[in-house]
C-alpha atoms as a PDB file:
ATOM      1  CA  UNK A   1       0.000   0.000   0.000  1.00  0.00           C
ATOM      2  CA  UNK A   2       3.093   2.628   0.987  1.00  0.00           C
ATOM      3  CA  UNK A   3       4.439   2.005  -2.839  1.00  0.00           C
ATOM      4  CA  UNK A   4       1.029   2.541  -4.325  1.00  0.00           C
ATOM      5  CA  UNK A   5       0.573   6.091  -2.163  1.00  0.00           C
ATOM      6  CA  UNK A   6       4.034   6.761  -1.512  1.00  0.00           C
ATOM      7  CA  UNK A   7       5.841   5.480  -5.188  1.00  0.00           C
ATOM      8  CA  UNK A   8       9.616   6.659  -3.887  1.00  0.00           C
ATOM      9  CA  UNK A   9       8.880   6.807  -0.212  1.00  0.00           C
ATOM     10  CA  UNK A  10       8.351   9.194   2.577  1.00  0.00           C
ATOM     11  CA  UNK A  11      11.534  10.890   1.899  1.00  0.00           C
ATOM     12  CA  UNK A  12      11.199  11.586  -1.822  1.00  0.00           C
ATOM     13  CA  UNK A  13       7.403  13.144  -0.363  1.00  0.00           C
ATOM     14  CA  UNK A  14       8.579  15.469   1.683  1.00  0.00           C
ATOM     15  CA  UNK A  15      11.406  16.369  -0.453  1.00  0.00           C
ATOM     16  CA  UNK A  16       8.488  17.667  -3.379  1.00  0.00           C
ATOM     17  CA  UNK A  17       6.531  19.246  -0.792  1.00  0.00           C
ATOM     18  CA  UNK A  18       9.682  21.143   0.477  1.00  0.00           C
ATOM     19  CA  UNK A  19      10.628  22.046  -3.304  1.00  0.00           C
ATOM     20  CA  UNK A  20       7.185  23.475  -4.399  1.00  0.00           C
ATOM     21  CA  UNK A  21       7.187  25.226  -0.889  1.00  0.00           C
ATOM     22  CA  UNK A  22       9.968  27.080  -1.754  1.00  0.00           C
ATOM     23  CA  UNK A  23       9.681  27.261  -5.138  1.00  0.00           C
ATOM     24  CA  UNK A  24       6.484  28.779  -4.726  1.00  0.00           C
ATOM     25  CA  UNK A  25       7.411  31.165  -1.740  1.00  0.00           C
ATOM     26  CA  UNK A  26       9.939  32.470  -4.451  1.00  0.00           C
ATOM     27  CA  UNK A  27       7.958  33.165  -7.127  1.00  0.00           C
ATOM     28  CA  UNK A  28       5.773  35.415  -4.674  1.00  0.00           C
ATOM     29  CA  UNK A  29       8.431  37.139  -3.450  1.00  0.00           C
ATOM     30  CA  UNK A  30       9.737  37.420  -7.018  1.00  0.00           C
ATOM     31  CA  UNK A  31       6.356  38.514  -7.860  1.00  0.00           C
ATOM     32  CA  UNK A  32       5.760  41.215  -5.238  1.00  0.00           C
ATOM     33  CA  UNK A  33       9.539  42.771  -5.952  1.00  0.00           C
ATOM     34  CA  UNK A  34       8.993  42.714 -10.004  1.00  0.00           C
ATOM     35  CA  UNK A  35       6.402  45.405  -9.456  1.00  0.00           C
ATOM     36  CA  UNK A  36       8.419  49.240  -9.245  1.00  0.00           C
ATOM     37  CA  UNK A  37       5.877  50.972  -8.021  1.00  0.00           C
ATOM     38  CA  UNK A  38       4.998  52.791 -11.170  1.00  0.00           C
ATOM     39  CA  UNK A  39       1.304  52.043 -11.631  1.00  0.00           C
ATOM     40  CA  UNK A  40       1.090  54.675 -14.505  1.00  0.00           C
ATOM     41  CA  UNK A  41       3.501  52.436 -16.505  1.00  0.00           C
ATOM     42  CA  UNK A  42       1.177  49.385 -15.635  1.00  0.00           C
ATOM     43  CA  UNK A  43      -1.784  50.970 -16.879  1.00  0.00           C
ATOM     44  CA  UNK A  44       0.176  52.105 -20.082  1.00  0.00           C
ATOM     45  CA  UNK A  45       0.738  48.410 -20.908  1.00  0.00           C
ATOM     46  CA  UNK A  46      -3.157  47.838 -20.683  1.00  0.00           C
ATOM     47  CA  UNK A  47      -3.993  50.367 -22.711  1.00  0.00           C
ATOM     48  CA  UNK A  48      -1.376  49.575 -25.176  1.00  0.00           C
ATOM     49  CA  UNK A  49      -3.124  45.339 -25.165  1.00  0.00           C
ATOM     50  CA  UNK A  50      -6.388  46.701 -25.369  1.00  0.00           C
ATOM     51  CA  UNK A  51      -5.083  48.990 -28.846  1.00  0.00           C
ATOM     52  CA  UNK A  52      -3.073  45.944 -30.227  1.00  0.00           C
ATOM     53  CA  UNK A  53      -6.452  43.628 -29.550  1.00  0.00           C
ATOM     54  CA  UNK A  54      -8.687  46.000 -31.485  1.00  0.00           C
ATOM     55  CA  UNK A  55      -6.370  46.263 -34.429  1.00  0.00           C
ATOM     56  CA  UNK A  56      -6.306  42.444 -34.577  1.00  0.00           C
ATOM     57  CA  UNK A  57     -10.333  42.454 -33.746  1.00  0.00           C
ATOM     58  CA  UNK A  58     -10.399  40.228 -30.872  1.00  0.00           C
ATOM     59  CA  UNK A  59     -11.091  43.257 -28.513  1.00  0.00           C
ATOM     60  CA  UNK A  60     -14.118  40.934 -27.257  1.00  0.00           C
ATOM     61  CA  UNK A  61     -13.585  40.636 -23.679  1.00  0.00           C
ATOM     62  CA  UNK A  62     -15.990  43.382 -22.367  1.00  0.00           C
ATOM     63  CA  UNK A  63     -18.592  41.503 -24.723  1.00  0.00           C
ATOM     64  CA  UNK A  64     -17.989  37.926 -23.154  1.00  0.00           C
ATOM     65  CA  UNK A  65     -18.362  39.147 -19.489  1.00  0.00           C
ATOM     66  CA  UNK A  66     -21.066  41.501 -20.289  1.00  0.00           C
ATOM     67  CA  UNK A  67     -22.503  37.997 -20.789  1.00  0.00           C
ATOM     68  CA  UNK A  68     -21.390  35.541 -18.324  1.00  0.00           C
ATOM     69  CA  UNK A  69     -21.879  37.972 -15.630  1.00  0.00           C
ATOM     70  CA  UNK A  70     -25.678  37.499 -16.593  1.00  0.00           C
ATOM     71  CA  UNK A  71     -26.173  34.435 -14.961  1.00  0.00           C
ATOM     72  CA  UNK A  72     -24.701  34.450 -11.102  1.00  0.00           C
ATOM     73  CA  UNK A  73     -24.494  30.383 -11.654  1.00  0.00           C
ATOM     74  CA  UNK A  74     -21.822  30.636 -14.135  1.00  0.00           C
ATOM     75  CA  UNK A  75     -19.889  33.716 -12.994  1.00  0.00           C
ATOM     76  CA  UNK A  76     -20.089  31.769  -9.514  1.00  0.00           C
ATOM     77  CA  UNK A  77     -18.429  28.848 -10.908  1.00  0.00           C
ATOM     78  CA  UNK A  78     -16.068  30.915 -12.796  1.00  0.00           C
ATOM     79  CA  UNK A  79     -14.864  33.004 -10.012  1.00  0.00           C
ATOM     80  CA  UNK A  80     -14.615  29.734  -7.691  1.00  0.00           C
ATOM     81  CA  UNK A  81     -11.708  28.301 -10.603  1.00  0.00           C
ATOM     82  CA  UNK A  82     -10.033  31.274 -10.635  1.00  0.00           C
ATOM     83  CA  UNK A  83      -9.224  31.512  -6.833  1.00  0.00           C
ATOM     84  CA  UNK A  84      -8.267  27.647  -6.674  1.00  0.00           C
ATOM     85  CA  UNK A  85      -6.895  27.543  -9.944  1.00  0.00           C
ATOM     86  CA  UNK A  86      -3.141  27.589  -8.332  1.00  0.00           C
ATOM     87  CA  UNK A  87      -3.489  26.272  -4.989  1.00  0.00           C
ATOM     88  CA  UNK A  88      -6.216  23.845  -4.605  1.00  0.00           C
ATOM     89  CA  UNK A  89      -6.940  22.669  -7.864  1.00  0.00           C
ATOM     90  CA  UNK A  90      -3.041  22.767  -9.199  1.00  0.00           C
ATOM     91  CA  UNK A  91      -2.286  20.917  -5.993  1.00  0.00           C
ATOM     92  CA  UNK A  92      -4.357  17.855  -6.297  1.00  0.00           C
ATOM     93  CA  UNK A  93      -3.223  17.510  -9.470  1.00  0.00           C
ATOM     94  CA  UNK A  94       0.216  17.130  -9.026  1.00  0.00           C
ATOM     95  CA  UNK A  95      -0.596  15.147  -5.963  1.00  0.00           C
ATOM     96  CA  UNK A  96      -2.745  12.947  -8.104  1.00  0.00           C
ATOM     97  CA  UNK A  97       0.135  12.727 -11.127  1.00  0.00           C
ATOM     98  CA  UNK A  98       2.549  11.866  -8.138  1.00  0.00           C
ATOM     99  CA  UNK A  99       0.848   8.973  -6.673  1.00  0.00           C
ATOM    100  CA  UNK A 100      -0.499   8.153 -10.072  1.00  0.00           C
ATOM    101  CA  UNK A 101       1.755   8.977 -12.842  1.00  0.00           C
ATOM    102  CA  UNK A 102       5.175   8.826 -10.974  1.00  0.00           C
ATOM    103  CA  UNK A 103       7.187   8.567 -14.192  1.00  0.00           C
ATOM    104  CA  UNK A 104       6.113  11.762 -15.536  1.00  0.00           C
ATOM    105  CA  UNK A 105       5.490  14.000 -12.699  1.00  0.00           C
ATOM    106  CA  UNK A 106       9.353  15.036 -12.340  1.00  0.00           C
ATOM    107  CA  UNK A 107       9.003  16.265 -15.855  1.00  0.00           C
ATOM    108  CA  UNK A 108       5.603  18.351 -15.161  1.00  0.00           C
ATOM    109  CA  UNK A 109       7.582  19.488 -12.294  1.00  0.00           C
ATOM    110  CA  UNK A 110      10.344  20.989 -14.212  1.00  0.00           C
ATOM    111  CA  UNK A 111       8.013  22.358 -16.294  1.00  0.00           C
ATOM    112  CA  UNK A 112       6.027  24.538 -13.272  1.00  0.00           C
ATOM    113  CA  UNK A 113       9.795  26.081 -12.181  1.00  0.00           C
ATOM    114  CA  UNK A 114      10.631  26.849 -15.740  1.00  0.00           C
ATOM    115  CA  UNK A 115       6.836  28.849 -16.296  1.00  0.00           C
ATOM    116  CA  UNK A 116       7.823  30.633 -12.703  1.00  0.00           C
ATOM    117  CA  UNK A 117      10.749  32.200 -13.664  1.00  0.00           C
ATOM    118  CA  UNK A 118       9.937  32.816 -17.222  1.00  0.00           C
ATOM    119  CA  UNK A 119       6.901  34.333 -15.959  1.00  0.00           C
ATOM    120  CA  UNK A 120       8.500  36.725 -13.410  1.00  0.00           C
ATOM    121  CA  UNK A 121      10.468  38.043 -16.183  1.00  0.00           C
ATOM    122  CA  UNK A 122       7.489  39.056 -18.024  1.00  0.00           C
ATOM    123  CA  UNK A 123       6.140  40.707 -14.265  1.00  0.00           C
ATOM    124  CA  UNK A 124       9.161  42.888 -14.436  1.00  0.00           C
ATOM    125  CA  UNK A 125       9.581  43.448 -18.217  1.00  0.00           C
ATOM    126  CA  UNK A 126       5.991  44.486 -19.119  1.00  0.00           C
ATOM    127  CA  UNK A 127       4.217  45.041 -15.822  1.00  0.00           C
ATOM    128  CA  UNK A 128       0.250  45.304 -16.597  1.00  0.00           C
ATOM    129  CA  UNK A 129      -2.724  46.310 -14.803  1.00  0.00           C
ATOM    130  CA  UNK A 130      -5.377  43.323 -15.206  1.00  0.00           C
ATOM    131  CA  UNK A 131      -9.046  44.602 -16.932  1.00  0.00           C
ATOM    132  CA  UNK A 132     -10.771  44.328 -13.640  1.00  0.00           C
ATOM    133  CA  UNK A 133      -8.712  48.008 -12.898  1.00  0.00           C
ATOM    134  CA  UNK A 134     -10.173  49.300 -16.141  1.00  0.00           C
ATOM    135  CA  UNK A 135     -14.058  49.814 -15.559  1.00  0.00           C
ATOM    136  CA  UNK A 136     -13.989  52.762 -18.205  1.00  0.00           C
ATOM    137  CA  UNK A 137     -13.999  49.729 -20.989  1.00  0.00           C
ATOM    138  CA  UNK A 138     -17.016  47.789 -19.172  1.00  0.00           C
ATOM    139  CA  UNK A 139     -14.755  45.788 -16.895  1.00  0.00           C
ATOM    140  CA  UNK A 140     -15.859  44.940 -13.309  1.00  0.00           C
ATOM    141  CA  UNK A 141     -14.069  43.137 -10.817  1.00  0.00           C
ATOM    142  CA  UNK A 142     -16.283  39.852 -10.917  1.00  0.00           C
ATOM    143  CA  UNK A 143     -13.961  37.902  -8.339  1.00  0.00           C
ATOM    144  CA  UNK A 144     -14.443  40.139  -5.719  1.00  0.00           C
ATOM    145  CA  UNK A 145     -17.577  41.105  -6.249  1.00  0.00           C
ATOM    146  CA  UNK A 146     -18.524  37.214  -5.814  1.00  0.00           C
ATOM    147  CA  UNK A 147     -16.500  36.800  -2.722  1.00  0.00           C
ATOM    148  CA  UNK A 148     -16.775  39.821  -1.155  1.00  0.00           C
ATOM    149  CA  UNK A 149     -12.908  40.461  -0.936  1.00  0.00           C
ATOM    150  CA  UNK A 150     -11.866  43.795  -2.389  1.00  0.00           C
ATOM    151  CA  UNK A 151      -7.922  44.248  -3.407  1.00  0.00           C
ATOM    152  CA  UNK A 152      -7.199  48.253  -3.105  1.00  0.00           C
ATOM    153  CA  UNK A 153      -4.654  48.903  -5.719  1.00  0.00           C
ATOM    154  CA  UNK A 154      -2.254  51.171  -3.298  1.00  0.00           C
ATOM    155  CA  UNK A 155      -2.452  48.608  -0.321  1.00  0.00           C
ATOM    156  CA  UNK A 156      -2.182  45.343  -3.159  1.00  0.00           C
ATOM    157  CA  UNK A 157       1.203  47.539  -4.284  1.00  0.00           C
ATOM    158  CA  UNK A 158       2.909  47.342  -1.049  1.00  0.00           C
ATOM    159  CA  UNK A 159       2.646  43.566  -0.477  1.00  0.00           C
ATOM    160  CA  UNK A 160       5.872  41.944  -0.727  1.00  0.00           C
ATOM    161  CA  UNK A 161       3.727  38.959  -1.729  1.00  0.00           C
ATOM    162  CA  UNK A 162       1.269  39.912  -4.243  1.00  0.00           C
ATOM    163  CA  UNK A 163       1.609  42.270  -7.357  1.00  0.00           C
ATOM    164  CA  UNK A 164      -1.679  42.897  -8.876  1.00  0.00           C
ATOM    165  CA  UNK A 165      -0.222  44.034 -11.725  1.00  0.00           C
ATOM    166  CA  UNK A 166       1.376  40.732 -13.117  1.00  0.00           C
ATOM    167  CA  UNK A 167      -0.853  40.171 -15.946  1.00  0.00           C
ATOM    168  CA  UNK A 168       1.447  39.396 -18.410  1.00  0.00           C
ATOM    169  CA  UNK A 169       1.680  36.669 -19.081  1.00  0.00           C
ATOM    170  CA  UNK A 170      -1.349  34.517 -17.885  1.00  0.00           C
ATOM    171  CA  UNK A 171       0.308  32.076 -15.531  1.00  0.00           C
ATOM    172  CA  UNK A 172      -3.515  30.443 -15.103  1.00  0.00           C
ATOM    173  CA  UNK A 173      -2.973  29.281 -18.766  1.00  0.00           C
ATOM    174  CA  UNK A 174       0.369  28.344 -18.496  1.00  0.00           C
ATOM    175  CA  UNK A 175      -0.063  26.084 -15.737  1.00  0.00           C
ATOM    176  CA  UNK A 176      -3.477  24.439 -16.731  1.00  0.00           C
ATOM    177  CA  UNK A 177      -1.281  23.667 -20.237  1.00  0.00           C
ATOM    178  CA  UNK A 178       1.257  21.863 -18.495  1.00  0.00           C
ATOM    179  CA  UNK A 179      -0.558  20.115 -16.294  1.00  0.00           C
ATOM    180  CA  UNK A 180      -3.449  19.249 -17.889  1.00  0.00           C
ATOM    181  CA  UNK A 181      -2.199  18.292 -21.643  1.00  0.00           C
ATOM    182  CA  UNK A 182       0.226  15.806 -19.560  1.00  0.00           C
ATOM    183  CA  UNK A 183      -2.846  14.062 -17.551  1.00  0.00           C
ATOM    184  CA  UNK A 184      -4.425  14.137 -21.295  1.00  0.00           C
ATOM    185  CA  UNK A 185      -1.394  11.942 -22.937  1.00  0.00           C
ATOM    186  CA  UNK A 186      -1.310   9.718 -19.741  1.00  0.00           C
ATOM    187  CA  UNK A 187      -5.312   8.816 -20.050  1.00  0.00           C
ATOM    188  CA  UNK A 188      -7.348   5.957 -22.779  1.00  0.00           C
ATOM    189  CA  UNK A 189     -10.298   7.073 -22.067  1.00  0.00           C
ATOM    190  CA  UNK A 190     -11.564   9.578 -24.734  1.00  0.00           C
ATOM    191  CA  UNK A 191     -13.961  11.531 -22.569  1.00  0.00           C
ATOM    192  CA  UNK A 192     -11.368  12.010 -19.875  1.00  0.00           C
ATOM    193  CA  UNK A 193      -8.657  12.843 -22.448  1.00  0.00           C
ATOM    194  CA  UNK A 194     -10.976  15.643 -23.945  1.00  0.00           C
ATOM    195  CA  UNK A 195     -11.867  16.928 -20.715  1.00  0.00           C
ATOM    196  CA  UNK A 196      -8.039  17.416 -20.088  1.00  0.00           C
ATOM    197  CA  UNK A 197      -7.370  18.670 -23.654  1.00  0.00           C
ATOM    198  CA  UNK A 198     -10.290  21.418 -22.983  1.00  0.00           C
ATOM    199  CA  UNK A 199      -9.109  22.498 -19.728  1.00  0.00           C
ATOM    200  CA  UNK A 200      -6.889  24.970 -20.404  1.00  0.00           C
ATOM    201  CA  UNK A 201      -9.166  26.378 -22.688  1.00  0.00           C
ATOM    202  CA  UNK A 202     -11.704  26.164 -20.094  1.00  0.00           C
ATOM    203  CA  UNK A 203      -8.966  28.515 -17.945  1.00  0.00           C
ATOM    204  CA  UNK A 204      -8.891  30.997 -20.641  1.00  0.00           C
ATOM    205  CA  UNK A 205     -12.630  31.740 -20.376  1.00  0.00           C
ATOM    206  CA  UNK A 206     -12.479  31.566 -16.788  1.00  0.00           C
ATOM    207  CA  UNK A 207      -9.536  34.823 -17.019  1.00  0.00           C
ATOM    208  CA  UNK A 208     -11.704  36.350 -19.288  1.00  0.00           C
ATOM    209  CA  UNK A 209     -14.404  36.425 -17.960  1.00  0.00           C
ATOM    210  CA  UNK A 210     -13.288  37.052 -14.415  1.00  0.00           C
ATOM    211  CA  UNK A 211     -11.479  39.871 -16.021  1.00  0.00           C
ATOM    212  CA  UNK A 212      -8.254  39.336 -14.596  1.00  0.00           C
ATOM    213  CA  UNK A 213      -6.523  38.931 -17.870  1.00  0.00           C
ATOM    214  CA  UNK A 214      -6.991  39.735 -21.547  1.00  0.00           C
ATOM    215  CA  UNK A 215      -6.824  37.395 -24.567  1.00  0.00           C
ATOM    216  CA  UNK A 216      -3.694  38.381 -24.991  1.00  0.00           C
ATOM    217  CA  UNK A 217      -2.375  37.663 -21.889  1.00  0.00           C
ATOM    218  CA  UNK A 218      -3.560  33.961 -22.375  1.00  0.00           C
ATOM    219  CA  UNK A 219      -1.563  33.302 -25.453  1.00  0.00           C
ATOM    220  CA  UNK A 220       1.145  34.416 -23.969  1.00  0.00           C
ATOM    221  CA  UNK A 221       0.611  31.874 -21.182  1.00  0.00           C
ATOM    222  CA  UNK A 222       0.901  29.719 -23.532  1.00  0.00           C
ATOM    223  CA  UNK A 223       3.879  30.439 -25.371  1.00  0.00           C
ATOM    224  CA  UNK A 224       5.060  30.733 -21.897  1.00  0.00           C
ATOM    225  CA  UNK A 225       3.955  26.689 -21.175  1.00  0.00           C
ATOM    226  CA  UNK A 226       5.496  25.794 -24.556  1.00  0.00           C
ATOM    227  CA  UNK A 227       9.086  27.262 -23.837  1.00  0.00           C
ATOM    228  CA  UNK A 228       8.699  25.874 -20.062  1.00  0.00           C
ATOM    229  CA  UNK A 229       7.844  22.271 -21.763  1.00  0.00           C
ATOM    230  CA  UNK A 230      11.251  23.072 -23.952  1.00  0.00           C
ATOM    231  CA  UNK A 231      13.303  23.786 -21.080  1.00  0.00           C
ATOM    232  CA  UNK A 232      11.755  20.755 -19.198  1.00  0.00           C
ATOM    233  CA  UNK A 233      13.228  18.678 -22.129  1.00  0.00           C
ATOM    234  CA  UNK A 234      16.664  20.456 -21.812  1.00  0.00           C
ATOM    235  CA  UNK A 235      16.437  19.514 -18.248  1.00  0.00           C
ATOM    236  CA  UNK A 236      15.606  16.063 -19.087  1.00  0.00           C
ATOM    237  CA  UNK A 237      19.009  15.421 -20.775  1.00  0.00           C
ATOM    238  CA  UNK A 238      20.890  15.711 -17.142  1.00  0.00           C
ATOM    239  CA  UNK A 239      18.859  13.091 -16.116  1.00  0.00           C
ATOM    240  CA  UNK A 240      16.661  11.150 -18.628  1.00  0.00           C
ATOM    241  CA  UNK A 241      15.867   8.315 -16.344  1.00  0.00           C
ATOM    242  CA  UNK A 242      14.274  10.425 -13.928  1.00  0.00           C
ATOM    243  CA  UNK A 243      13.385  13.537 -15.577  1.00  0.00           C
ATOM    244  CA  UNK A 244      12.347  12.615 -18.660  1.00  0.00           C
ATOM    245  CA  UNK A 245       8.248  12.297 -19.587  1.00  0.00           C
ATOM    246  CA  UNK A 246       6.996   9.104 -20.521  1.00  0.00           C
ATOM    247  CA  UNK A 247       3.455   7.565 -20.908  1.00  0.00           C
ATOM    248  CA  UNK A 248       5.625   3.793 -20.475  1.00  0.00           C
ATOM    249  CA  UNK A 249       5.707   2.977 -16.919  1.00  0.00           C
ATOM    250  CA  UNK A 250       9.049   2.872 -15.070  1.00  0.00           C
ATOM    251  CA  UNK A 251       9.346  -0.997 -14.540  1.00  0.00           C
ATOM    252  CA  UNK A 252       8.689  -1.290 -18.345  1.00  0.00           C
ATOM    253  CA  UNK A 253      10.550   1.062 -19.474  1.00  0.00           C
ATOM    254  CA  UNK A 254      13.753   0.235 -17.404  1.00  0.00           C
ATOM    255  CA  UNK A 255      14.134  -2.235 -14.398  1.00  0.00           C
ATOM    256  CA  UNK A 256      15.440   0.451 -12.477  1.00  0.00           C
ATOM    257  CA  UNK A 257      13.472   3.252 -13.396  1.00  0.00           C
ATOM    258  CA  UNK A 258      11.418   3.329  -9.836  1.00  0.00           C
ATOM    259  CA  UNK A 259      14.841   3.231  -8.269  1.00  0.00           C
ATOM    260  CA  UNK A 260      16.336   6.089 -10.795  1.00  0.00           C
ATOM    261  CA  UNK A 261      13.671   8.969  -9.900  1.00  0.00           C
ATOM    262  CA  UNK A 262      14.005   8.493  -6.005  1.00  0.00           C
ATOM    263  CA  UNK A 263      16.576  11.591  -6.086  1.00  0.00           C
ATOM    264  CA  UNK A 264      14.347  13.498  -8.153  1.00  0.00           C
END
């Protein structure tokens, strides 16, 4: 039973839990020190998205909440993703690749630090104020008007753990891409593998519509999960036994392989 909920043991557990907990502490700090205080610049960059989407025509994001926020069901449901997207949702899905998908959760892994640190260069480079701070283009701030929890733009600015004006690029994407085109290679069943394949998409209407982020922003999340899968593979090639992704389990693939990713 420990090998079926514990594949590499207790030790290789707690090591995981210890890396995302300060992988992730870093990116927040990393997050809340990209932001220089100039909020004029941040709302420059929105403006500037908002131009470059109307010139392409696919300014439609006032449109598409005008509409979900129509029915409180779905703007409910919406809102609920968005706040658990990268704790409680991201977290039982790696838990569940761990215990489940061994092999290839060191890869998905690497892929999650790589989309951190790509994505706090894009906080500092191009720091942008989300849509929910521009209610003069029919925005409103459907997240906290669901929950109740209002983020004051001066107050959110001083936390050394939260910049709310890393929009760019959508790490909600990025992270539903690698995780949940992974589960959708590892599955047979068709249903569940479409589910997976839809997810992220289902992410991108859930930042639109929220209006944390514009369609812009979500493309970029996923260039940003596309050069994290990249430097995943690069990774790989230190230590292909362990790192590498596979849909072949370990004892097929090499009579060691269980052994191999204990130090991963």
């Amino acid at each position: 039973m420990r090998g079926r909920v514990l594949p590499n043991g207790r030790v290789d557990l707690l090591r995981q839990c210890a890396l995302f907990g300060l992988a992730y502490l870093l990116y927040r700090l990393g997050e809340g020190a990209a932001f220089g205080g100039n909020t004029a610049i941040a709302f420059t960059h929105a403006r500037e998205l908002i131009s470059l989407e109307r010139s392409m025509h696919i300014f439609v994001e006032p449109t598409i909440q005008g509409w979900a926020t129509s029915s409180y069901g779905l703007i409910a449901v919406a809102a609920y993703i968005y706040i658990n997207a990268q704790t409680t949702i991201l977290i039982a899905l790696l838990l569940y690749l761990y215990i489940a998908h061994n092999r290839c959760y060191y890869f998905v892994r690497n892929m999650l630090f790589v989309g951190m640190f790509i994505g706090l260069i894009g906080y500092a480079v191009f720091p942008t104020a989300p849509p929910r701070f521009l209610p003069e283009w029919g925005f409103i701030d459907s997240v906290s008007d669901f929950t109740g929890v209002r983020v004051n733009h001066a107050s959110a600015s001083m936390s050394a753990l939260f910049n709310p004006y890393a929009a760019v690029p959508s790490m909600h994407v990025a992270f539903a891409l690698m995780v949940g085109w992974p589960l959708a290679r590892l599955t047979r069943r068709r249903v569940v593998k479409a589910a997976w394949l839809l997810y992220p998409f289902l992410m991108a209407f859930v930042i639109v519509v929220t209006a944390n982020h514009f369609i812009v922003d979500a493309l970029l999340g996923a260039l940003t999960a596309g050069a994290s899968a990249y430097g995943a593979s690069w990774l790989a090639r230190a230590r292909p036994n362990a790192w590498r992704f596979s849909t072949v389990p370990g004892s097929a693939a090499s009579p060691a392989g269980a052994r191999l990713t204990t130090n991963g």
